[in-house]
N, C-alpha and C. Protein backbone atom coordinates (compact mmCIF):
# COMPACT_ATOMS: atom_id res chain seq x y z
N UNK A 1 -28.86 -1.09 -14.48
CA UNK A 1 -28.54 -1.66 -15.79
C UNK A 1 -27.11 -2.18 -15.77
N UNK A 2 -26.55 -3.74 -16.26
CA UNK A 2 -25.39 -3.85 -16.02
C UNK A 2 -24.54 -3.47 -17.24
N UNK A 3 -23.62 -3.06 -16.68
CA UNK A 3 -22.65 -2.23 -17.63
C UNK A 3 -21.61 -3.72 -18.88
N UNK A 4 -21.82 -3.23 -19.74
CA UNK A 4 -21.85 -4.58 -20.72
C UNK A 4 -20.10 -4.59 -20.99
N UNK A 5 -18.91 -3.72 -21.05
CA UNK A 5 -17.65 -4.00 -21.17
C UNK A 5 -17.03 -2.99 -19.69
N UNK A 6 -15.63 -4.00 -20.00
CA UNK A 6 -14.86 -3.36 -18.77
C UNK A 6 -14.46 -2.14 -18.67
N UNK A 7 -14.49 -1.65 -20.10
CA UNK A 7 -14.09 0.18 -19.58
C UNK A 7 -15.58 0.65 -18.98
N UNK A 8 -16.74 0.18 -19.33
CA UNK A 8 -18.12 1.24 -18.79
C UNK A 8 -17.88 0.70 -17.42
N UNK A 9 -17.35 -0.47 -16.94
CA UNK A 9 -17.41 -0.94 -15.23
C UNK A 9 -16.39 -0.18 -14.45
N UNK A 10 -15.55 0.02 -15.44
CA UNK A 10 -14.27 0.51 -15.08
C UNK A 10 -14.82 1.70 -14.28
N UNK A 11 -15.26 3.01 -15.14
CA UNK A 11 -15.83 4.25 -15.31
C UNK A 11 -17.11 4.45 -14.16
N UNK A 12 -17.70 3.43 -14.07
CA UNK A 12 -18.96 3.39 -13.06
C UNK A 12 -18.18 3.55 -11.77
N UNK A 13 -17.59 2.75 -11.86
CA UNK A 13 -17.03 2.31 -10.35
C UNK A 13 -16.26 3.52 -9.86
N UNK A 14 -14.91 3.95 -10.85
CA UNK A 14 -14.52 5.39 -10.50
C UNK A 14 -15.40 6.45 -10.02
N UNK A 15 -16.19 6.86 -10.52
CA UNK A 15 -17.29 7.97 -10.28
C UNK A 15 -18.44 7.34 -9.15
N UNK A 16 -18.52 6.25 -9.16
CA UNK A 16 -18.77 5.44 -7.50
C UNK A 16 -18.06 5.63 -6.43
N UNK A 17 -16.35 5.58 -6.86
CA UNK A 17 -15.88 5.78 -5.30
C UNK A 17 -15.45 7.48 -5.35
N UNK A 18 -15.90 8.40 -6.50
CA UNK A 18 -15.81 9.70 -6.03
C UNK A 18 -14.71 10.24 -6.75
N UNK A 19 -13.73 9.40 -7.17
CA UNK A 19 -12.51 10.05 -7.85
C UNK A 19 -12.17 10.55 -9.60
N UNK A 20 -11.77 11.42 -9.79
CA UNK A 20 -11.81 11.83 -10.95
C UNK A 20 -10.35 10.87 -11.91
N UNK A 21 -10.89 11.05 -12.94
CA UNK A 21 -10.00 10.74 -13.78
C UNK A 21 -7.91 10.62 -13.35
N UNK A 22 -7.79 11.60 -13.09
CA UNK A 22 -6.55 12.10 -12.70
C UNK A 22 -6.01 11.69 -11.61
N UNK A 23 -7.24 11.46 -9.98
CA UNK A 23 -6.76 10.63 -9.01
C UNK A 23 -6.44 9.32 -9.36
N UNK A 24 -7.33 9.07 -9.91
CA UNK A 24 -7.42 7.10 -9.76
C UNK A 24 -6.19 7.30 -10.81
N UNK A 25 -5.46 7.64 -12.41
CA UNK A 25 -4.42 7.37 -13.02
C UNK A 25 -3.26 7.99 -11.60
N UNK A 26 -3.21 8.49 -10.85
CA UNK A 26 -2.07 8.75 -9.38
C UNK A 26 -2.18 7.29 -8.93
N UNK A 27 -3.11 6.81 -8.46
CA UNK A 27 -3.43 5.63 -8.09
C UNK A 27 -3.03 4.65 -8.47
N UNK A 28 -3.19 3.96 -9.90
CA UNK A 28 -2.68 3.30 -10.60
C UNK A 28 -0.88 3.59 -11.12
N UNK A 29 -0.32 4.64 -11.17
CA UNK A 29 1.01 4.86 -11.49
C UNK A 29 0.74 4.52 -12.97
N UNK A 30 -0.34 5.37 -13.60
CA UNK A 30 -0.61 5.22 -15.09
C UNK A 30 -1.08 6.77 -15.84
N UNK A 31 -0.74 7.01 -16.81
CA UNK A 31 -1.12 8.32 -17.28
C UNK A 31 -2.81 8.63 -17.45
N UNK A 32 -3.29 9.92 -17.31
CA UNK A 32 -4.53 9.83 -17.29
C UNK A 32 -5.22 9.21 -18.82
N UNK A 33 -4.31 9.64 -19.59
CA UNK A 33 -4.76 9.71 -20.75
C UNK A 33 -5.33 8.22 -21.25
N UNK A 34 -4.04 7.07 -20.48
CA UNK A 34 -4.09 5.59 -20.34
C UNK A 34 -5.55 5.47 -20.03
N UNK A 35 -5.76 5.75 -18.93
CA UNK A 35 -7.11 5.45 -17.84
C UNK A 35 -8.27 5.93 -18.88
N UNK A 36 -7.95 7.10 -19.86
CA UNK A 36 -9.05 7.36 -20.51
C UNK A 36 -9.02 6.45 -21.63
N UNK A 37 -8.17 5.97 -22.73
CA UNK A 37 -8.59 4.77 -23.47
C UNK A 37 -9.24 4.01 -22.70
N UNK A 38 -8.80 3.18 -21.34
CA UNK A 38 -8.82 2.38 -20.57
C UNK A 38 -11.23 1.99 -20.62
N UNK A 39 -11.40 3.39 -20.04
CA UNK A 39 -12.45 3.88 -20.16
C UNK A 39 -13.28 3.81 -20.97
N UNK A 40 -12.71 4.29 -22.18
CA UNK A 40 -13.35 4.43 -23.79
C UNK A 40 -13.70 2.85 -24.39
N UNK A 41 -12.86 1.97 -23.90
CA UNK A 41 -12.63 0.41 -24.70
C UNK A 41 -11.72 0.73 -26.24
N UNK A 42 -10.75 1.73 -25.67
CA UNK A 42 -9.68 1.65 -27.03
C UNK A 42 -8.41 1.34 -26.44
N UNK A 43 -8.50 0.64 -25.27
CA UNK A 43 -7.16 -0.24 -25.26
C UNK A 43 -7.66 -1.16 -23.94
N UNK A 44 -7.19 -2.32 -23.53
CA UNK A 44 -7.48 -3.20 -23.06
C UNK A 44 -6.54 -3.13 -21.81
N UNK A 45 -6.62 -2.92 -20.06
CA UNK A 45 -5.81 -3.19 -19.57
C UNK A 45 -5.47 -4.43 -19.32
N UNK A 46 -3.86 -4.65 -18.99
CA UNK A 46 -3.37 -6.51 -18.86
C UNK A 46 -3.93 -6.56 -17.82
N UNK A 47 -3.75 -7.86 -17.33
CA UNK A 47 -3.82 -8.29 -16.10
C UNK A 47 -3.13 -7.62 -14.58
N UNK A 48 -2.22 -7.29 -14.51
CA UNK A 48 -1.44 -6.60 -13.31
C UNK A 48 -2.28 -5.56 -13.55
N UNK A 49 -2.39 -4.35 -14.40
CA UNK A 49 -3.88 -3.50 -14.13
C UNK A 49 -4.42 -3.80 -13.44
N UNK A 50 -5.58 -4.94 -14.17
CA UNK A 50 -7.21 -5.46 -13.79
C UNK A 50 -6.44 -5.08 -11.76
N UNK A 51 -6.03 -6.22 -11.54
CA UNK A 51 -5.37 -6.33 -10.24
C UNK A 51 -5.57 -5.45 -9.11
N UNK A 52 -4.72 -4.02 -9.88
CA UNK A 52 -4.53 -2.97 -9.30
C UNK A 52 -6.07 -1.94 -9.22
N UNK A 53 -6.81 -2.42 -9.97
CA UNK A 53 -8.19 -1.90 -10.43
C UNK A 53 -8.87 -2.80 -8.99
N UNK A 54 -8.95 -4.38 -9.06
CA UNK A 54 -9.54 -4.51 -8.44
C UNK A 54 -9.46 -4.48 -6.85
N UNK A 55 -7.71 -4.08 -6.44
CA UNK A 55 -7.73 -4.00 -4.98
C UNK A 55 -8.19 -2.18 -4.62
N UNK A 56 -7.97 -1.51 -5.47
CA UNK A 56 -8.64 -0.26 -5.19
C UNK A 56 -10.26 -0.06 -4.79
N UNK A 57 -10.95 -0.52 -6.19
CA UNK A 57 -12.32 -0.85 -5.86
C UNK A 57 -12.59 -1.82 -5.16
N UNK A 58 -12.82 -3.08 -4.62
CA UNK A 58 -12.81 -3.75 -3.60
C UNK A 58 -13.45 -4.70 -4.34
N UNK A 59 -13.25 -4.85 -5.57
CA UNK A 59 -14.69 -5.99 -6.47
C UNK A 59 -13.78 -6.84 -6.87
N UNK A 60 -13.81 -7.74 -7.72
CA UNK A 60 -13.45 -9.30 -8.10
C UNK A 60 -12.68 -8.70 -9.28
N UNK A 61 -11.71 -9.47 -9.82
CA UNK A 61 -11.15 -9.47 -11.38
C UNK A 61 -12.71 -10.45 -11.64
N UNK A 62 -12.73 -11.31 -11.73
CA UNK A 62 -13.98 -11.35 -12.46
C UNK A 62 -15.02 -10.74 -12.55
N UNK A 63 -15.53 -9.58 -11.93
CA UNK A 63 -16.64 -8.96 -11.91
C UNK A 63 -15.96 -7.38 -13.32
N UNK A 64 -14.62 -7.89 -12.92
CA UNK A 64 -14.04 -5.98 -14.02
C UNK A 64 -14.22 -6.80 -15.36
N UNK A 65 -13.81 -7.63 -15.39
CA UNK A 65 -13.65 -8.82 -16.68
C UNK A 65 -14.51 -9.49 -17.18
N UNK A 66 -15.30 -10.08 -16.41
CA UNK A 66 -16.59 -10.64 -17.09
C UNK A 66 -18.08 -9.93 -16.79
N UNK A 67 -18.08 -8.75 -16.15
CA UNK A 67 -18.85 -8.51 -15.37
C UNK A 67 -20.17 -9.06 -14.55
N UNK A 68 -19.44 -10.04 -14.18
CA UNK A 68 -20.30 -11.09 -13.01
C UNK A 68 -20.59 -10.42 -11.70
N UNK A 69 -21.79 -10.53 -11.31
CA UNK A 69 -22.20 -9.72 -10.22
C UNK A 69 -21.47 -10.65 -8.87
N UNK A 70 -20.86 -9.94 -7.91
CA UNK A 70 -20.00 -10.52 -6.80
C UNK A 70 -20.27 -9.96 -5.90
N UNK A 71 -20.46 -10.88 -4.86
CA UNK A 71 -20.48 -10.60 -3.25
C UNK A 71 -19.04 -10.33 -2.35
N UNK A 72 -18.59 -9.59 -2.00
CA UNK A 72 -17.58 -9.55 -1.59
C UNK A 72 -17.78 -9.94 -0.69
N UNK A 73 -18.48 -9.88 0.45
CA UNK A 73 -18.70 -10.29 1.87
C UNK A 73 -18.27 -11.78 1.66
N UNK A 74 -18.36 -12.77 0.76
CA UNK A 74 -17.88 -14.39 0.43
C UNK A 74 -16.51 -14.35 -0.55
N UNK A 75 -15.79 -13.00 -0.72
CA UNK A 75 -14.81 -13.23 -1.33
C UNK A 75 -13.40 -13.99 -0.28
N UNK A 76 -12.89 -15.03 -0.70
CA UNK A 76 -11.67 -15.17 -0.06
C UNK A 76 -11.96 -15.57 1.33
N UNK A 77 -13.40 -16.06 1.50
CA UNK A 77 -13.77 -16.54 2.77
C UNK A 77 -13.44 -15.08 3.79
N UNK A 78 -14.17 -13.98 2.91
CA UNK A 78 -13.63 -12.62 3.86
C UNK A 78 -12.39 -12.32 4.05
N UNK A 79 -11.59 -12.29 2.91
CA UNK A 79 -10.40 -12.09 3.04
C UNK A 79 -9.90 -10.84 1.81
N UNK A 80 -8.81 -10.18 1.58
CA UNK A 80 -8.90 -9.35 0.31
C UNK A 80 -6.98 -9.35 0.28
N UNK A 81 -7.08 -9.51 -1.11
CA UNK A 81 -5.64 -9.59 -1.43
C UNK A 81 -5.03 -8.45 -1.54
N UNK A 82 -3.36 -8.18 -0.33
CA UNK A 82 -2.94 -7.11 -0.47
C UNK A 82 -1.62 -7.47 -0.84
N UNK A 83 -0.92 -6.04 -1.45
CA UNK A 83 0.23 -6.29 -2.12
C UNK A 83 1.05 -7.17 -0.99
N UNK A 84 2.40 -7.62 -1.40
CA UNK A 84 3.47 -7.71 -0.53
C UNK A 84 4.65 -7.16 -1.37
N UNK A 85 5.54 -6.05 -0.64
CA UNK A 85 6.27 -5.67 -1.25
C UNK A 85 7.69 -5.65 -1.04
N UNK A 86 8.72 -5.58 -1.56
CA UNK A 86 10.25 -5.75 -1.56
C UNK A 86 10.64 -4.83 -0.43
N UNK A 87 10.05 -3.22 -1.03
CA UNK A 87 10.79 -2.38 -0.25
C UNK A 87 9.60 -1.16 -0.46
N UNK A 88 10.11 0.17 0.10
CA UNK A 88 9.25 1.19 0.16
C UNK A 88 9.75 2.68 -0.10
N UNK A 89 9.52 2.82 -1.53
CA UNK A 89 10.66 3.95 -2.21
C UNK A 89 10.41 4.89 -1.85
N UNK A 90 10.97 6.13 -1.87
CA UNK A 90 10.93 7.60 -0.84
C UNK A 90 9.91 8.15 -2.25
N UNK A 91 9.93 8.11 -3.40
CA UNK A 91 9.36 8.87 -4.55
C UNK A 91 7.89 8.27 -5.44
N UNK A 92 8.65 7.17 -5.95
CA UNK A 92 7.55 6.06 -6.37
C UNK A 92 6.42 5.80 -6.10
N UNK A 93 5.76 5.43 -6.76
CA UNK A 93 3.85 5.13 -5.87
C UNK A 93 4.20 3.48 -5.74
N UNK A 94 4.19 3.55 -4.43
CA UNK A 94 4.98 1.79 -3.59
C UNK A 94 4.37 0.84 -4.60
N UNK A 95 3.22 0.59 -4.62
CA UNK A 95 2.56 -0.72 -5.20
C UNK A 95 2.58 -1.03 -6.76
N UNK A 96 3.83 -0.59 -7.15
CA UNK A 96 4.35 -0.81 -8.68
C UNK A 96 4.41 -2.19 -9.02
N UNK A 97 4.74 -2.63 -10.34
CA UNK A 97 4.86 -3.63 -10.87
C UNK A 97 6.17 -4.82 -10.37
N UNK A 98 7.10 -3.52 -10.78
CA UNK A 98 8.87 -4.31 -10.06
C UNK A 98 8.57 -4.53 -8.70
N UNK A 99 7.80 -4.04 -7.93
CA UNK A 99 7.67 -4.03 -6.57
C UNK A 99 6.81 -5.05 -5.87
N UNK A 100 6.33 -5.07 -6.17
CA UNK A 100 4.98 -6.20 -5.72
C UNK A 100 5.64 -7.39 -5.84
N UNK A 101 5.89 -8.31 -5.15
CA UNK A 101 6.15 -10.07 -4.97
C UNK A 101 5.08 -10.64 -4.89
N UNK A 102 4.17 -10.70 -4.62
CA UNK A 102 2.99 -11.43 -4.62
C UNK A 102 1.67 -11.04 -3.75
N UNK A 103 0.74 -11.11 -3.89
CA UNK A 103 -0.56 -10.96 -2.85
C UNK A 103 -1.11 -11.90 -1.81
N UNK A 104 -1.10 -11.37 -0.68
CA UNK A 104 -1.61 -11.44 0.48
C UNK A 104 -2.87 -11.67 0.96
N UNK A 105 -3.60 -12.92 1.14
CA UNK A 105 -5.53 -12.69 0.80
C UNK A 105 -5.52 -12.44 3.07
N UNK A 106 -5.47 -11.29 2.71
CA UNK A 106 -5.98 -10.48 4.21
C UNK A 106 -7.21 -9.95 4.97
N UNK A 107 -7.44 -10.49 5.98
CA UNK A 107 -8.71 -10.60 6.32
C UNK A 107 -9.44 -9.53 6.24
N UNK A 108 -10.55 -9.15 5.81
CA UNK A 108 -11.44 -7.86 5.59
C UNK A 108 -11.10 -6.74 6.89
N UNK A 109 -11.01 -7.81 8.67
CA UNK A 109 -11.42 -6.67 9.64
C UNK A 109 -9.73 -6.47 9.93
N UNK A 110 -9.31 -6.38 9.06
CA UNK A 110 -7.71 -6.11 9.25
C UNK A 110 -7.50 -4.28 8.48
N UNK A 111 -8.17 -4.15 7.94
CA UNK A 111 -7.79 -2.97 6.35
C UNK A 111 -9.46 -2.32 6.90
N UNK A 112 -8.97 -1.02 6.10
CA UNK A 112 -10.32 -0.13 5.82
C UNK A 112 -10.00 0.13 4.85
N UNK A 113 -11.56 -0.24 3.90
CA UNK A 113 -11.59 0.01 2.44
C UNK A 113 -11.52 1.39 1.46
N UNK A 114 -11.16 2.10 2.97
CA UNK A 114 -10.61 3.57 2.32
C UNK A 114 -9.29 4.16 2.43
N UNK A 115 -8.43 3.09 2.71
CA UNK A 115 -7.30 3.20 2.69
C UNK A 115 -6.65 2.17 1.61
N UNK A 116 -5.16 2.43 1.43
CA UNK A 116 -4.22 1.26 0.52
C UNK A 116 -3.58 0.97 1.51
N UNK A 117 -3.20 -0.48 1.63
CA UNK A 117 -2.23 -1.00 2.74
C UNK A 117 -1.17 -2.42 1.49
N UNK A 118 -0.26 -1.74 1.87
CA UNK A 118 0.81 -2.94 1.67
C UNK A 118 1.45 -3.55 2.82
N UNK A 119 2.05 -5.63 2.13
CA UNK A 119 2.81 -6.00 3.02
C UNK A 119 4.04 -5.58 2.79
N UNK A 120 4.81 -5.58 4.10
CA UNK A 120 6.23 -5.17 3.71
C UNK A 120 7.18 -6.42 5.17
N UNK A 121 8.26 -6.43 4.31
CA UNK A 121 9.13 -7.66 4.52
C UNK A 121 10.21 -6.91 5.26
N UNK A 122 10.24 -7.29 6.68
CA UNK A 122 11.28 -6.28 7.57
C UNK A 122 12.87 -6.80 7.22
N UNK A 123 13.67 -6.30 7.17
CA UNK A 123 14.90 -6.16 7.06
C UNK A 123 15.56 -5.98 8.72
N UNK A 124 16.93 -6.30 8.05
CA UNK A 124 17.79 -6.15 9.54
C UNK A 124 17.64 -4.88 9.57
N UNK A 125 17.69 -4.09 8.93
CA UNK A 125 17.91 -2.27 9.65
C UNK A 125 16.92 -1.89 9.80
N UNK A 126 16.00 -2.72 9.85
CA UNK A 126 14.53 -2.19 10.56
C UNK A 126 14.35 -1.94 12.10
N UNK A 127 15.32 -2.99 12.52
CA UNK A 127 15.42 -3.23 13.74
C UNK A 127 14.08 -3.62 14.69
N UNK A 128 13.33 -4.35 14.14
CA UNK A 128 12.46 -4.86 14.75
C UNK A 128 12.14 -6.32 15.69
N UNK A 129 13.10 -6.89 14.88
CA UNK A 129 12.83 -8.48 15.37
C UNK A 129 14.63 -8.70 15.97
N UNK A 130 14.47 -9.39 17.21
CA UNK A 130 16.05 -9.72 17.11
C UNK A 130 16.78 -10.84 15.55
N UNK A 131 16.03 -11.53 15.88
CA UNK A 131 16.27 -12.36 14.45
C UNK A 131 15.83 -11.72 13.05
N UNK A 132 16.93 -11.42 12.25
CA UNK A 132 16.82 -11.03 11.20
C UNK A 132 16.00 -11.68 9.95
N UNK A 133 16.29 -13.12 10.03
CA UNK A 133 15.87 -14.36 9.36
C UNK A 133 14.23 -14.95 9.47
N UNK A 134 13.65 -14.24 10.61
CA UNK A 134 12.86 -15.16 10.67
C UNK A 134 10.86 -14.94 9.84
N UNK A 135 11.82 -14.24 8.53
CA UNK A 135 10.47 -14.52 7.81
C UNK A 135 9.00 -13.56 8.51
N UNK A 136 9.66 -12.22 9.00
CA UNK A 136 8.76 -11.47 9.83
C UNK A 136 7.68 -10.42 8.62
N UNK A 137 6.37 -9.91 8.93
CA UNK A 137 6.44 -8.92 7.78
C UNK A 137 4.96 -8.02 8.45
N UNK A 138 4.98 -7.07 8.23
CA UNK A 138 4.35 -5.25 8.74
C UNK A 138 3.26 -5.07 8.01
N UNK A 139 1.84 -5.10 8.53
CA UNK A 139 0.93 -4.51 7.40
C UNK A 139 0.87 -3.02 7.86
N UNK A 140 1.05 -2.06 6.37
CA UNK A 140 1.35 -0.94 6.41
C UNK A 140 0.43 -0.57 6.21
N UNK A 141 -0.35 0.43 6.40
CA UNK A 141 -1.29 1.56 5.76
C UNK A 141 -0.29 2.85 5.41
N UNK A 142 -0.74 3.31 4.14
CA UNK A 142 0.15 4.13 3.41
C UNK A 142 -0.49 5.60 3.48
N UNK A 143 0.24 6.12 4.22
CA UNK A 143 -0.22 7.90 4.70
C UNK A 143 0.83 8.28 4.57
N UNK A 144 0.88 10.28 4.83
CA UNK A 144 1.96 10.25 5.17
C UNK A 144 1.67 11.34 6.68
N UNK A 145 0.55 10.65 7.07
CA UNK A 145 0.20 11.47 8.45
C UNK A 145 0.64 10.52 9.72
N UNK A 146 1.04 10.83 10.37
CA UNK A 146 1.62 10.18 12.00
C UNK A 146 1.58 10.60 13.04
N UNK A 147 0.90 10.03 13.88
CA UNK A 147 0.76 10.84 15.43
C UNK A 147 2.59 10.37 16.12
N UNK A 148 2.76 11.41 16.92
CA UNK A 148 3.96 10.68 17.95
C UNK A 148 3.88 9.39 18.92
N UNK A 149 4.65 9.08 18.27
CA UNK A 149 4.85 7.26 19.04
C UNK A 149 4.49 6.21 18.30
N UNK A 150 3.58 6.34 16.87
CA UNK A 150 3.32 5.70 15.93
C UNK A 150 5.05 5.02 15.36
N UNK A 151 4.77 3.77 14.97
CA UNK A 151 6.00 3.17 14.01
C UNK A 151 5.49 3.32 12.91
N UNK A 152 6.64 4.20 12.29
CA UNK A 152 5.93 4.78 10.57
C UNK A 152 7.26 3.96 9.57
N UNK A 153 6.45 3.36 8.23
CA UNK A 153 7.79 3.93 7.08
C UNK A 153 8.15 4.52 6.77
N UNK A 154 9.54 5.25 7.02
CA UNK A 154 10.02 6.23 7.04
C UNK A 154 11.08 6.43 6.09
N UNK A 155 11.34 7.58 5.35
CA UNK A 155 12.72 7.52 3.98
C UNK A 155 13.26 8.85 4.65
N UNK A 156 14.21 8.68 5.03
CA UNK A 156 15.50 9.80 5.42
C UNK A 156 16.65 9.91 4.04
N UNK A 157 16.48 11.33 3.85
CA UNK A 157 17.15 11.68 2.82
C UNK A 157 17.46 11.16 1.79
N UNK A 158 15.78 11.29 1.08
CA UNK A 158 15.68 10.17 -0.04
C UNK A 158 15.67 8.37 -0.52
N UNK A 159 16.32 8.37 0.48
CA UNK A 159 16.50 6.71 0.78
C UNK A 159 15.72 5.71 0.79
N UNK A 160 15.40 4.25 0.17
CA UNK A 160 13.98 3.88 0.52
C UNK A 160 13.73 3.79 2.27
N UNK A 161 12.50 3.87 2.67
CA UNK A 161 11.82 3.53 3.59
C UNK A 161 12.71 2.39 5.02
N UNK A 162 13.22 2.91 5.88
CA UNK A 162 13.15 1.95 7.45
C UNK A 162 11.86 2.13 8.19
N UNK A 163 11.72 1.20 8.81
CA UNK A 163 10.44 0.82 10.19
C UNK A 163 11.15 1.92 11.32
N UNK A 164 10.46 3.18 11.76
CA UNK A 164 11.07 3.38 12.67
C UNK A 164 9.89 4.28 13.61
N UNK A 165 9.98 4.27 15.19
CA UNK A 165 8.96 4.87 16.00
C UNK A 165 9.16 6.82 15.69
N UNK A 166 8.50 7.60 15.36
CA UNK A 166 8.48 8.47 15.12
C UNK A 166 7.75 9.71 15.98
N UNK A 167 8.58 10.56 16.53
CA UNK A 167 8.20 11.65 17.82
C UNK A 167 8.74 12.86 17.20
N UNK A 168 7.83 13.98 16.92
CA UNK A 168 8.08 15.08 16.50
C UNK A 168 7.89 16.22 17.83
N UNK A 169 9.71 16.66 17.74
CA UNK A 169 10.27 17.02 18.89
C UNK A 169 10.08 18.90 18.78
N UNK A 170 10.08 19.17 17.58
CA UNK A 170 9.69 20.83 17.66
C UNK A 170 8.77 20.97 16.07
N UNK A 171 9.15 22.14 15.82
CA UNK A 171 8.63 22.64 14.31
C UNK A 171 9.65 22.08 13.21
N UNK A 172 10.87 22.00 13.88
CA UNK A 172 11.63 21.86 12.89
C UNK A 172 12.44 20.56 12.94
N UNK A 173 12.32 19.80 14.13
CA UNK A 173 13.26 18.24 14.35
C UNK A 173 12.26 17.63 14.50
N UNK A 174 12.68 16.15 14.22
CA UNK A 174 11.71 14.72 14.40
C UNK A 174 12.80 13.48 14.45
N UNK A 175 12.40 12.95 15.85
CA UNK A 175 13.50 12.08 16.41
C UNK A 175 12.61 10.84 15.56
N UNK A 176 13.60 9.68 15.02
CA UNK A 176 13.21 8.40 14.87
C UNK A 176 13.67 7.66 15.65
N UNK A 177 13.24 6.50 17.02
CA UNK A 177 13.47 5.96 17.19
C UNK A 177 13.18 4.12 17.09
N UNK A 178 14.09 3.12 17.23
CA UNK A 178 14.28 1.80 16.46
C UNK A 178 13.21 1.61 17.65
N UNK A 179 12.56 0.11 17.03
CA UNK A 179 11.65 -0.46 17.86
C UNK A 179 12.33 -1.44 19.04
N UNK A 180 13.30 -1.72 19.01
CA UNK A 180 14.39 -2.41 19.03
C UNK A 180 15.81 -1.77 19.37
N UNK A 181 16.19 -1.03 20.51
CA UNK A 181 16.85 -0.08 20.82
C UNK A 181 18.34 -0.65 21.41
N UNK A 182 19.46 -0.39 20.62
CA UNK A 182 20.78 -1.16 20.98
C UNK A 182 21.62 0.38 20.45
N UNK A 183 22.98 -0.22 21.43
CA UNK A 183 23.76 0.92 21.23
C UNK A 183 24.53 1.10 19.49
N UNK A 184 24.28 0.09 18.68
CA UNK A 184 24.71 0.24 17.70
C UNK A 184 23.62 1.00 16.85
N UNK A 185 22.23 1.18 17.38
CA UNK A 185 20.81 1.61 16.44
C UNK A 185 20.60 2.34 17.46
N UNK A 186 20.63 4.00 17.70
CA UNK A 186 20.32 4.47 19.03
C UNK A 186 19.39 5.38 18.34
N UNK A 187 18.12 6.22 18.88
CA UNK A 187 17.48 7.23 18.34
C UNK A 187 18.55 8.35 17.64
N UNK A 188 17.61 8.65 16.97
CA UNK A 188 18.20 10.03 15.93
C UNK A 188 17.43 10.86 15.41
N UNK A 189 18.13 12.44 16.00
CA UNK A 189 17.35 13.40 15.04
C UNK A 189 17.48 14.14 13.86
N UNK A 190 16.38 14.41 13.55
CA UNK A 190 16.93 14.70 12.11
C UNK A 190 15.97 16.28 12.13
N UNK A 191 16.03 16.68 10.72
CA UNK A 191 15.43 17.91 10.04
C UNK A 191 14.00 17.20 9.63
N UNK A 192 13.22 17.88 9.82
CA UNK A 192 12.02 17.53 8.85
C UNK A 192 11.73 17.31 7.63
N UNK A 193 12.90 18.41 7.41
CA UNK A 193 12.72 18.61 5.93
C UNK A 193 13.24 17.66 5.02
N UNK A 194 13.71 16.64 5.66
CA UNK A 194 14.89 15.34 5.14
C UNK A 194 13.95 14.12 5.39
N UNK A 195 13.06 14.46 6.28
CA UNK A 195 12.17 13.02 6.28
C UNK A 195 10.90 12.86 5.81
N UNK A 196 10.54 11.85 4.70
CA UNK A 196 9.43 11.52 4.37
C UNK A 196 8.50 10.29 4.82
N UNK A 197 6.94 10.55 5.37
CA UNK A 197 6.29 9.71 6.23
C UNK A 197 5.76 8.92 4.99
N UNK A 198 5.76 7.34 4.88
CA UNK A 198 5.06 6.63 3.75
C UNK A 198 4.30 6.09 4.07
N UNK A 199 3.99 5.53 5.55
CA UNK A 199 2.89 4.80 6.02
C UNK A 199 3.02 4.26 7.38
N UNK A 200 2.19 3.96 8.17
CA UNK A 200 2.19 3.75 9.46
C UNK A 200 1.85 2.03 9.62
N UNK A 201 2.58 1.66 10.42
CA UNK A 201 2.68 0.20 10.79
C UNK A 201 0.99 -0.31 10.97
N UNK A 202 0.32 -1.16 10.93
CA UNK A 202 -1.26 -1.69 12.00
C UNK A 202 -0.84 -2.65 12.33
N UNK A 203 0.13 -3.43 11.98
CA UNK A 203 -0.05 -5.14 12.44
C UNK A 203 1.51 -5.58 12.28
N UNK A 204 2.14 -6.44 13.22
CA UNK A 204 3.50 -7.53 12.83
C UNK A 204 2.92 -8.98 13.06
N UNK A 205 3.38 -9.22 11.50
CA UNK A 205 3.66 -11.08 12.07
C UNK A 205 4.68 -11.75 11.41
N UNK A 206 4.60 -12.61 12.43
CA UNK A 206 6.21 -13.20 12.34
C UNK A 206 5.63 -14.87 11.97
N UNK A 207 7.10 -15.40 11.09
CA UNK A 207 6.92 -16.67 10.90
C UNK A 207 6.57 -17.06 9.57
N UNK A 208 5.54 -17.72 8.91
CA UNK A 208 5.61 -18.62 7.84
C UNK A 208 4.11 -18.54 7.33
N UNK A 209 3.41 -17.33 8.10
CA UNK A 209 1.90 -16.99 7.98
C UNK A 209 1.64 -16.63 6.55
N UNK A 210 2.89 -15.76 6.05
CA UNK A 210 2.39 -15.31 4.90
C UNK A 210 2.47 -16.17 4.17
């Protein structure tokens, strides 16, 4: 039976992909209580919502909005729009409003639809590219699990997020080292307890792709 407004599609779809009330408002960076008007049809989400609704569930803004039945397999010529973001805060749920610059229509066999992946825009202290300038950028998957030797986003003592290769050296140290290794950026260890894992690198590209 098709569900006739966007809070009953809303609500289907949640309890489709398994999550309760309380995950998916974590998800969104919205109060549960929001998500439950949201639900009810006693408040209308804007657009940057719908958005955030529809890269979670994997369906169309037009299918949350008009509820038009959609093929995703022909969305975007197989493609799915992911954030691109400024930076990658040690606290924050990354894919915020201030944060997001624009979306990314990224090819389906790039992402697993059970993960969140943002783009992120390397910086010189990333130390990744010799050229600082040249318009480079990281598709992230956002964990905060990392095997050794993985390049993770990483926040040292609160700080937003550097690109850095990550080797956990005992119980209690974890060396970061630059991808990109110069005597001015040399590995460093730190405490564990000072470093937070935000997501692990899958992909670099460089240039004018995005």
């Amino acid at each position: 039976m098709e569900n006739n407004s966007i809070g009953e599609r809303l609500a289907q779809l949640r309890l489709k992909h398994g999550l309760s009330q309380a995950e998916l408002a974590k998800k969104l960076n919205i109060s549960q209580s929001t998500l439950a008007m949201y639900e009810t049809n006693k408040r209308e989400p804007n657009l940057y919502i719908i958005e955030k609704f529809s890269y979670i569930f994997m369906v169309s803004t037009d299918y949350l909005i008009l509820g038009k039945d959609f093929d995703i397999n022909t969305f975007l010529n197989h493609k799915w729009g992911v954030p691109k973001v400024t930076e990658i805060p040690c606290e924050d749920y990354i894919i915020s409003q201030n944060n997001v610059e624009s979306y990314f229509n990224t090819p389906l066999s790039w992402i697993d639809s059970n993960s969140e992946y943002v783009w992120y825009g390397i910086k010189k202290e990333d130390s990744i590219t010799v050229d600082s300038d040249n318009n480079s950028w990281v598709l992230i998957r956002l964990t905060s699990d990392v095997k050794n030797g993985e390049m993770a986003a990483v926040c040292v003592n609160g700080n937003t997020a550097i690109l850095r290769r990550v080797w956990n050296i005992s119980e209690d140290l974890i060396m970061l080292i630059p991808y990109l290794q110069t005597k001015s950026i040399p590995p460093v260890l730190y405490q564990k307890d000072t470093i937070k894992i935000r997501g692990i690198v899958e992909m670099l590209i460089t240039g004018t792709f995005l």
